[in-house]
N, C-alpha and C. Protein backbone atom coordinates (compact mmCIF):
# COMPACT_ATOMS: atom_id res chain seq x y z
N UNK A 1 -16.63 -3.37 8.15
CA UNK A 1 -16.72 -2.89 6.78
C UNK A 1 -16.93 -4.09 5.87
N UNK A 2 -18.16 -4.46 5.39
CA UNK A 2 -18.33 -5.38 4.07
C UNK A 2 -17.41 -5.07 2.99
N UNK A 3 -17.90 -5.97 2.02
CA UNK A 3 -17.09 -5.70 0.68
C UNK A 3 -17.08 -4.57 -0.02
N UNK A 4 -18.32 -4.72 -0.59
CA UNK A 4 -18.88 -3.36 -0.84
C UNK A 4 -18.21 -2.17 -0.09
N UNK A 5 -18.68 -1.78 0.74
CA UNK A 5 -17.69 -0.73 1.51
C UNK A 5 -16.31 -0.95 1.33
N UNK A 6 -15.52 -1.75 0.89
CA UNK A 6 -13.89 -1.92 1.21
C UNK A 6 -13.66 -1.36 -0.40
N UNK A 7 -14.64 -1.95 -1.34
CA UNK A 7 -14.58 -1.50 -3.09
C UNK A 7 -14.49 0.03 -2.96
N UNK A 8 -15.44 0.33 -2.47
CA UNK A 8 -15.82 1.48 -2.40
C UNK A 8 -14.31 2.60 -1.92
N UNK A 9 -14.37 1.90 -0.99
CA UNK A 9 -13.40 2.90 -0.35
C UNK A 9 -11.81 3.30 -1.15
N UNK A 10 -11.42 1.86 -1.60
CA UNK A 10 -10.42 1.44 -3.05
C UNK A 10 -10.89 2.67 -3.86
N UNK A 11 -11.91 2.39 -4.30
CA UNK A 11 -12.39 3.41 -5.60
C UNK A 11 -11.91 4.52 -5.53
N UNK A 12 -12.63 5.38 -4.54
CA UNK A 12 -12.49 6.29 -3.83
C UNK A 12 -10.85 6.83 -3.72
N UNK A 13 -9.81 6.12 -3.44
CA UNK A 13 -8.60 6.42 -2.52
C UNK A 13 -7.70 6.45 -4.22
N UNK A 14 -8.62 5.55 -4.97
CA UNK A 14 -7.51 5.81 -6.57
C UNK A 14 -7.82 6.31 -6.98
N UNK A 15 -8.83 7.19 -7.37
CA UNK A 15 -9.02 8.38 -7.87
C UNK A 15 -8.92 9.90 -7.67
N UNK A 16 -8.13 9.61 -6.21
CA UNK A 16 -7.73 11.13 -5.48
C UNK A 16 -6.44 10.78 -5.45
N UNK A 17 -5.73 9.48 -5.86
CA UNK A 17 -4.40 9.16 -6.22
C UNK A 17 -3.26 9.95 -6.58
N UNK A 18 -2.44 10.96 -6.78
CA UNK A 18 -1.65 11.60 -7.55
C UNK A 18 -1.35 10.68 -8.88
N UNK A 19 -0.67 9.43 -8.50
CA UNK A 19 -0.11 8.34 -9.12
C UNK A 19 -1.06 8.07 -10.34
N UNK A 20 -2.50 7.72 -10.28
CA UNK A 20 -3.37 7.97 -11.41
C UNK A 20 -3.33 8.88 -12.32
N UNK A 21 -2.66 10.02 -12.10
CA UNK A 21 -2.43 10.97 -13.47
C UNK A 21 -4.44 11.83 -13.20
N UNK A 22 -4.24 12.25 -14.27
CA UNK A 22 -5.70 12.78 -14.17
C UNK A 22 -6.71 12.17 -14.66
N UNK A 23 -6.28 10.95 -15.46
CA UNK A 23 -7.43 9.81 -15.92
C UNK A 23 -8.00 9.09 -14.85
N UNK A 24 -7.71 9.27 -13.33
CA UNK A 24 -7.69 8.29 -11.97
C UNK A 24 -9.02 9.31 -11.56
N UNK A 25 -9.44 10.47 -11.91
CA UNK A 25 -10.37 11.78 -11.04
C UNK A 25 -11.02 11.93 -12.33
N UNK A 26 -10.70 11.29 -13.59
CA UNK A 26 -12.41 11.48 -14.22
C UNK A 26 -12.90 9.91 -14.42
N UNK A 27 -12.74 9.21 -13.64
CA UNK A 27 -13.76 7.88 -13.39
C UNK A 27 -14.12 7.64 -12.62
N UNK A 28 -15.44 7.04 -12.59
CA UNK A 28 -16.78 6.95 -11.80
C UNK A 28 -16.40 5.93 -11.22
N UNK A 29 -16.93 6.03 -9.33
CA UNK A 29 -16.68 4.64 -8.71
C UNK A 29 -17.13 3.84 -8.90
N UNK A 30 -18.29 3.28 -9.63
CA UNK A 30 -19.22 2.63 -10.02
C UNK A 30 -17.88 1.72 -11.30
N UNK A 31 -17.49 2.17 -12.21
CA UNK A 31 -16.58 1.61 -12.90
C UNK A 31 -15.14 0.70 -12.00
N UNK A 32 -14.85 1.92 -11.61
CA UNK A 32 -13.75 1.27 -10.30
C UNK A 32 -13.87 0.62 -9.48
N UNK A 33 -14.86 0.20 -8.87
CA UNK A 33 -15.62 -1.00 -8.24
C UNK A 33 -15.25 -1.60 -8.95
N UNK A 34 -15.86 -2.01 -9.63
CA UNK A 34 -16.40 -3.18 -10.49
C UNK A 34 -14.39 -3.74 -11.04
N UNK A 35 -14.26 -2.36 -11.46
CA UNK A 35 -12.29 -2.61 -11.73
C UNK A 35 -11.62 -3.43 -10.91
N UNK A 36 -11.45 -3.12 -9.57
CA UNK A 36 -10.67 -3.46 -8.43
C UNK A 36 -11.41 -4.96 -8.05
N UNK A 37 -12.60 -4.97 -8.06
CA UNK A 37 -13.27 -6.08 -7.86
C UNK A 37 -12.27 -7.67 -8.50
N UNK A 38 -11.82 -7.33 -9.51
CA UNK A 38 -11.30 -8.48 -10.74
C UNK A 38 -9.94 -8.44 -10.39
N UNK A 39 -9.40 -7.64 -9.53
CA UNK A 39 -7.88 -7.92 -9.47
C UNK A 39 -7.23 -8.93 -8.34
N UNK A 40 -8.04 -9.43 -7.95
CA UNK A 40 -7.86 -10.71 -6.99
C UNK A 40 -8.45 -11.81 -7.61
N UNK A 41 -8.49 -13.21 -7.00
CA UNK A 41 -8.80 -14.38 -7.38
C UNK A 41 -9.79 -14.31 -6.47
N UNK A 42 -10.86 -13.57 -6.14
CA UNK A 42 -11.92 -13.85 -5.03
C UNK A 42 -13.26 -13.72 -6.28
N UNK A 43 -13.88 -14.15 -5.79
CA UNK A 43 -15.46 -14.99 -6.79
C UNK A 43 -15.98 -13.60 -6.54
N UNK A 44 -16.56 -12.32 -7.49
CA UNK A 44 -16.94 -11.28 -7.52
C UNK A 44 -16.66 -10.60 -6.17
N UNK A 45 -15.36 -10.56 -5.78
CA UNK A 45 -15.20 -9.36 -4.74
C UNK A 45 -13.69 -9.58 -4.41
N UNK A 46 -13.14 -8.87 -4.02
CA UNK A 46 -11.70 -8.58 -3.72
C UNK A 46 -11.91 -9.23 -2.48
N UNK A 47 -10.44 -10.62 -2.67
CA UNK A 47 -10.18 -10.71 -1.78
C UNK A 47 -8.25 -10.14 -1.56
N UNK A 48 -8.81 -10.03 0.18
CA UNK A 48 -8.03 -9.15 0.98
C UNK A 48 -7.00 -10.88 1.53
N UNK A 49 -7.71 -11.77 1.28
CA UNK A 49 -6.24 -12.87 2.10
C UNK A 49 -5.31 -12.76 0.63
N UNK A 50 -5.74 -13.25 -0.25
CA UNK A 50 -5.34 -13.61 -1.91
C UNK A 50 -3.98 -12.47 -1.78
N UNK A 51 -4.61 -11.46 -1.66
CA UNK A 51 -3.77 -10.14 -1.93
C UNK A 51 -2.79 -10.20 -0.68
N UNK A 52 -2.95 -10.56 0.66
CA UNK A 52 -1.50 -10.42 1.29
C UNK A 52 -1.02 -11.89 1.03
N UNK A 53 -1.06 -12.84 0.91
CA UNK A 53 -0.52 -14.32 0.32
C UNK A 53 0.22 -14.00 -0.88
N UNK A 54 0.22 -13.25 -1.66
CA UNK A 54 0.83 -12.81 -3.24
C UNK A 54 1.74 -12.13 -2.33
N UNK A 55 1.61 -11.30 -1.39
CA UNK A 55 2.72 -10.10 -1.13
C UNK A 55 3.52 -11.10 -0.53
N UNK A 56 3.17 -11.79 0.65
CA UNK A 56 4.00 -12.39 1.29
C UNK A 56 4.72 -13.38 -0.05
N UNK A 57 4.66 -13.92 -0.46
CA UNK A 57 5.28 -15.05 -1.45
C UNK A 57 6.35 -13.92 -2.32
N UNK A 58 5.57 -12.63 -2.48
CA UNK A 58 7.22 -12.19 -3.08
C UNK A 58 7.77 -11.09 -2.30
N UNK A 59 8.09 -11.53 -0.99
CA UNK A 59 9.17 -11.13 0.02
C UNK A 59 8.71 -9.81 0.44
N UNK A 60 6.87 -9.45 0.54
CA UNK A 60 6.83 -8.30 1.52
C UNK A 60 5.68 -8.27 2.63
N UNK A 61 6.09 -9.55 3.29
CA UNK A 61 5.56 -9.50 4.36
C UNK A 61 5.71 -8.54 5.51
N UNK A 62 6.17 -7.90 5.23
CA UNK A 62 6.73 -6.90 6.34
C UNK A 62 6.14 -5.88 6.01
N UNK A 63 5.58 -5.35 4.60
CA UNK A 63 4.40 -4.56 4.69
C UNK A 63 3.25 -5.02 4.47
N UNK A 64 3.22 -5.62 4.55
CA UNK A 64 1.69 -6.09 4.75
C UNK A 64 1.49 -5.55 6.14
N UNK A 65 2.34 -6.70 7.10
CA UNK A 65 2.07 -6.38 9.09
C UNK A 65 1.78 -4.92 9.02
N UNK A 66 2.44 -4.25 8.11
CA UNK A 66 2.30 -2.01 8.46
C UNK A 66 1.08 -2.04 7.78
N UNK A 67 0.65 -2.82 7.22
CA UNK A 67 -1.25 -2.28 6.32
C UNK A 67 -2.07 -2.53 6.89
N UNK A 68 -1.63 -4.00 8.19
CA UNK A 68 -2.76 -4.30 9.32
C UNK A 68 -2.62 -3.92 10.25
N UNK A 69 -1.37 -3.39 10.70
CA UNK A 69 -1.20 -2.61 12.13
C UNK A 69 -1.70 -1.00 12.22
N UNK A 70 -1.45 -0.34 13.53
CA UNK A 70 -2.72 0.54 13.40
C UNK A 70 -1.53 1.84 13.37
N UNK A 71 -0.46 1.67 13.22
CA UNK A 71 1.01 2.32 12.91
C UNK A 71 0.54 2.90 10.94
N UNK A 72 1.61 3.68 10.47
CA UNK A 72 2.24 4.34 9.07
C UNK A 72 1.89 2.90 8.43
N UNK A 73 1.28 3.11 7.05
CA UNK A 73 1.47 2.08 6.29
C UNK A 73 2.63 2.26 5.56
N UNK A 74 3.48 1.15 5.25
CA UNK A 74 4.78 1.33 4.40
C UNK A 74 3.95 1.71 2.49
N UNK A 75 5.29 1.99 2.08
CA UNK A 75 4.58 2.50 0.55
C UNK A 75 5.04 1.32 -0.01
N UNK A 76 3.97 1.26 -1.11
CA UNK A 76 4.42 -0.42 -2.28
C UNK A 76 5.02 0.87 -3.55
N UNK A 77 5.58 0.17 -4.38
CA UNK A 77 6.21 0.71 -5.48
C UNK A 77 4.60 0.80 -6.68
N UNK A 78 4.62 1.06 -7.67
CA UNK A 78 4.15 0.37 -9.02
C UNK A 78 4.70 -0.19 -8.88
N UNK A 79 5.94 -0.68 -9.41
CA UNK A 79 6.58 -1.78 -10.04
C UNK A 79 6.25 -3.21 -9.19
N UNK A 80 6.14 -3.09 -7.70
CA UNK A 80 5.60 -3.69 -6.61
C UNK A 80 4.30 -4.50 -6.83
N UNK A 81 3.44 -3.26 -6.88
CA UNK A 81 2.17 -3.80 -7.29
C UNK A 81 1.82 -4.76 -8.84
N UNK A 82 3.02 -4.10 -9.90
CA UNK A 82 2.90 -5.18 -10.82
C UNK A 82 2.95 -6.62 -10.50
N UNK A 83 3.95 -6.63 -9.73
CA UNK A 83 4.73 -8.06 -9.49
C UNK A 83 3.75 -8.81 -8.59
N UNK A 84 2.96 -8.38 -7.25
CA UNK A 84 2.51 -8.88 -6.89
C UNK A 84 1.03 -9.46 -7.39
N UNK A 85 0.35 -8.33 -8.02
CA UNK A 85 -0.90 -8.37 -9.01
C UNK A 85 -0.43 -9.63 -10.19
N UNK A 86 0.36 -9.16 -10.58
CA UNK A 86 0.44 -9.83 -12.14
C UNK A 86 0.30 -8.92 -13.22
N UNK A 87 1.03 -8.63 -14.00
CA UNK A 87 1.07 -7.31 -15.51
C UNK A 87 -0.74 -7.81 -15.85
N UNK A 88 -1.02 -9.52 -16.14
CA UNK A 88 -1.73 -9.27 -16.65
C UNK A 88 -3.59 -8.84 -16.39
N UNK A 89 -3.39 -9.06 -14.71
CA UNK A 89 -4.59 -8.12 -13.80
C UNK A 89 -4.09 -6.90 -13.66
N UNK A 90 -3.29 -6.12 -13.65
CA UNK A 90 -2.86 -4.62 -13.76
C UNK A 90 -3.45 -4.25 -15.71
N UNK A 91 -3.19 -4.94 -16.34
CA UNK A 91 -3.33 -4.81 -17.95
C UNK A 91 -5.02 -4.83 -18.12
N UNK A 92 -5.71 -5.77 -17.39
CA UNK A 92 -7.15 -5.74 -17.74
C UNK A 92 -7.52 -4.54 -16.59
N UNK A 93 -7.30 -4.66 -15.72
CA UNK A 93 -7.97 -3.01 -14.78
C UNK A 93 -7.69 -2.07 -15.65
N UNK A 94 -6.73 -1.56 -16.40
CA UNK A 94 -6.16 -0.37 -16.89
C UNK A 94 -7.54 -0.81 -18.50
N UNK A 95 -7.36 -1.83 -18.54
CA UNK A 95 -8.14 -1.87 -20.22
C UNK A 95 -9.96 -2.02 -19.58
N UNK A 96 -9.57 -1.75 -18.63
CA UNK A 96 -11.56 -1.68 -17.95
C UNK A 96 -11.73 -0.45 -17.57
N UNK A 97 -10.80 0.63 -17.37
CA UNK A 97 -10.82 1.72 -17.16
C UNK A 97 -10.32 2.75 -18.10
N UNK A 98 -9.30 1.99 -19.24
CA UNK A 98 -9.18 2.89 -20.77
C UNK A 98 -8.23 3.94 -19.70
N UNK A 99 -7.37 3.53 -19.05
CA UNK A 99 -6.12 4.35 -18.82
C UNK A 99 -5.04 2.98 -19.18
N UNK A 100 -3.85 3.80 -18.98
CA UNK A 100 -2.91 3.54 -19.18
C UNK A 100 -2.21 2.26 -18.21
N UNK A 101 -1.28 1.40 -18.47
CA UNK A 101 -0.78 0.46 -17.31
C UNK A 101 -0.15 0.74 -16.03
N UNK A 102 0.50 2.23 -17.05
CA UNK A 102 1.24 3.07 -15.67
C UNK A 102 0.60 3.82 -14.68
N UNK A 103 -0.74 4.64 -15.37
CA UNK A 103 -1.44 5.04 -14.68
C UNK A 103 -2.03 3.83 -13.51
N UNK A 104 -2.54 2.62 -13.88
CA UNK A 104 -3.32 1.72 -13.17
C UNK A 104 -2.35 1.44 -11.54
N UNK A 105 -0.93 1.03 -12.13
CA UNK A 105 -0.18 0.56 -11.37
C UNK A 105 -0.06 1.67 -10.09
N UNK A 106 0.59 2.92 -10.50
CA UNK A 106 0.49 4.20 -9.37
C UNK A 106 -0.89 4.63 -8.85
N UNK A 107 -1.66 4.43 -8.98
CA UNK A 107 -2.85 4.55 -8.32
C UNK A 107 -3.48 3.52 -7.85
N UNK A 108 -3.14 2.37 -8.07
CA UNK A 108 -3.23 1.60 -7.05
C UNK A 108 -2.04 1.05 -5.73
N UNK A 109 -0.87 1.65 -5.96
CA UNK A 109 -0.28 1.92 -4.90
C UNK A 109 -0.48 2.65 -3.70
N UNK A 110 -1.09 3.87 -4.42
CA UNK A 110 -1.75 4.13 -3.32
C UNK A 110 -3.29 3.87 -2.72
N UNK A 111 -3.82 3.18 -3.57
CA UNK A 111 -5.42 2.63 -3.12
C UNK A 111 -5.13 1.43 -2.10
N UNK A 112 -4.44 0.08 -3.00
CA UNK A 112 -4.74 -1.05 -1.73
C UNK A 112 -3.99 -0.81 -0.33
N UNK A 113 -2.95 -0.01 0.02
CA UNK A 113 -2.36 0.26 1.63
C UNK A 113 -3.89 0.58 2.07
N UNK A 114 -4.55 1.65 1.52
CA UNK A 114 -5.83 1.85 2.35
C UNK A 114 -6.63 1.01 2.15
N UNK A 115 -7.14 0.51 1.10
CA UNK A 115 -7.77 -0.79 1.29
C UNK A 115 -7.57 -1.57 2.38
N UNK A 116 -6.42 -2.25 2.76
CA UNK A 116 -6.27 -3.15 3.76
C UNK A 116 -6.21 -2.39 4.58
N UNK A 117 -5.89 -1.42 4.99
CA UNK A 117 -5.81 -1.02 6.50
C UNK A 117 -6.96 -0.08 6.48
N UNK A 118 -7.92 0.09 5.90
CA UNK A 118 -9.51 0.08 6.24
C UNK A 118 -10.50 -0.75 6.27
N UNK A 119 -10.12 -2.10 5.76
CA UNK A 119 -10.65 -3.61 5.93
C UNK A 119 -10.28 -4.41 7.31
N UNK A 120 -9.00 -3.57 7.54
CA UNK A 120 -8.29 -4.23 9.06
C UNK A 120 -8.68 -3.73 10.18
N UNK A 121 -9.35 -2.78 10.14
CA UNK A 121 -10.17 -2.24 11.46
C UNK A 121 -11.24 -2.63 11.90
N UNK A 122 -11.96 -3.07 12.78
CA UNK A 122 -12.92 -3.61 13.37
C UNK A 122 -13.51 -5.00 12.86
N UNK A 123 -11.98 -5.37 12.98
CA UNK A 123 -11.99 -6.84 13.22
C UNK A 123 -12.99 -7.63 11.42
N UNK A 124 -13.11 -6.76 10.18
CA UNK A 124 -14.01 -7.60 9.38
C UNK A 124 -12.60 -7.80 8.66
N UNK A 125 -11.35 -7.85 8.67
CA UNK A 125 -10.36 -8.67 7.85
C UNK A 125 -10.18 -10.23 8.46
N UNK A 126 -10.93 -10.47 9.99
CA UNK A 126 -10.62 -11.55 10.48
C UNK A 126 -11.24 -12.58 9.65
N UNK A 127 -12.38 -11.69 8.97
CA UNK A 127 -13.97 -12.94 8.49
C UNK A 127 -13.15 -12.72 7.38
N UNK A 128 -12.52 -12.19 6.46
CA UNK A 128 -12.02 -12.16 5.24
C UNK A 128 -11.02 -13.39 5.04
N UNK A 129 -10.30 -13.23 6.10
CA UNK A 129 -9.27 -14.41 5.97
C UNK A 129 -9.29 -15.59 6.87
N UNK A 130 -10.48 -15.68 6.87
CA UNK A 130 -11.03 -16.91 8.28
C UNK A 130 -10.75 -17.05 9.47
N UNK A 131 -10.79 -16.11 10.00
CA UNK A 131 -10.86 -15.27 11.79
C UNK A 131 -9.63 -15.91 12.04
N UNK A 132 -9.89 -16.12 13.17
CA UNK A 132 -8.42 -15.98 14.33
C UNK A 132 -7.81 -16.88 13.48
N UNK A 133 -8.10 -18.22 12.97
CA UNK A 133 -7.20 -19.39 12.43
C UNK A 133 -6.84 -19.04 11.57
N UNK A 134 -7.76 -17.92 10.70
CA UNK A 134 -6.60 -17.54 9.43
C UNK A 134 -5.38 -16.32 9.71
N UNK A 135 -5.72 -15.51 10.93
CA UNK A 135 -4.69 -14.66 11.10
C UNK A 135 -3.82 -15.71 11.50
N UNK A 136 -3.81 -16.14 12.51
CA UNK A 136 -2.83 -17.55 12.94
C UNK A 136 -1.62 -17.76 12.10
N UNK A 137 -2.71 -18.49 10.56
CA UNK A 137 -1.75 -19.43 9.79
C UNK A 137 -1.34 -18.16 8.59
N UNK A 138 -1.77 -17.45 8.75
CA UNK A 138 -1.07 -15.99 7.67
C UNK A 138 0.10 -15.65 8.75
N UNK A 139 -0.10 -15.45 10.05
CA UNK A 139 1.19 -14.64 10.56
C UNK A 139 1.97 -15.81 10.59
N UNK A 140 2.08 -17.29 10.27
CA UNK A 140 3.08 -18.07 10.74
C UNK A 140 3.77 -18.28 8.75
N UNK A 141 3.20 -17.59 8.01
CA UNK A 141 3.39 -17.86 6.95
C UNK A 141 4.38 -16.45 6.68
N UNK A 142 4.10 -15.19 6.78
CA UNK A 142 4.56 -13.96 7.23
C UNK A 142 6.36 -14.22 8.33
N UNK A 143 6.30 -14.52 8.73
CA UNK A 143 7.20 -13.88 10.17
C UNK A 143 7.97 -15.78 10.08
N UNK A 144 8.23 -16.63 8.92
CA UNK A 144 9.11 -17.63 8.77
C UNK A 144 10.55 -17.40 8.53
């Protein structure tokens, strides 16, 4: 799965969100792309290492392993996703999409679990986070 496809699929998974409220099912993926795109530190595209390196640093490495394993993904909170995002990439997605912060936050709780664990299948999260050496030095960073 390229990038493109991983945006896509994000888009897609927050707008059938409950957590989005009903402002999450009248926006176009084409907007939400482009949304989700900016909430990582990756040069026009979401990156997928950025985003488990933030989780792991504030103590949830342990779901992350459930977003790449082929097991239940664990659930992130909002409040979760604030902390790990940052209020103020949760604040510009929500002000690129003209919903609310709360809305942004619950619908993307439930978007990035599928994000990553539809980026983690057939092996294209390895090229995301620099193949085997980056799973390597992520699981020794994870499981300390």
């Amino acid at each position: 799965m390229d990038m493109n496809e991983l945006l896509q699929v994000g888009a897609s998974m927050f707008s059938k969100s409950d957590l989005s409220g009903d402002a999450g099912s009248n926006l176009d993926l084409g907007s939400l792309t482009s949304a989700l795109s900016g909430l990582t530190d990756g040069d026009g595209g979401f990156d997928i290492g950025s985003l488990m390196t933030n989780m792991n640093a504030s103590g949830l490495g342990g779901m992350v392993s459930s977003w790449l394993g082929n097991g239940a993904n664990e659930g992130i909170s909002p409040e979760q996703i604030s902390g790990v995002l940052g209020s103020d990439k949760i604040a510009a997605f929500a002000s690129k999409l003209g919903i609310s912060t709360d809305e942004a936050a619950g619908g993307l709780s439930e978007a990035l679990p599928q994000m990553v664990d539809n980026g983690s299948s057939g092996g294209s999260i390895l090229d995301s986070i620099g193949g085997v050496e980056g799973v390597l030095g992520l699981a020794g960073k994870l499981f300390k």
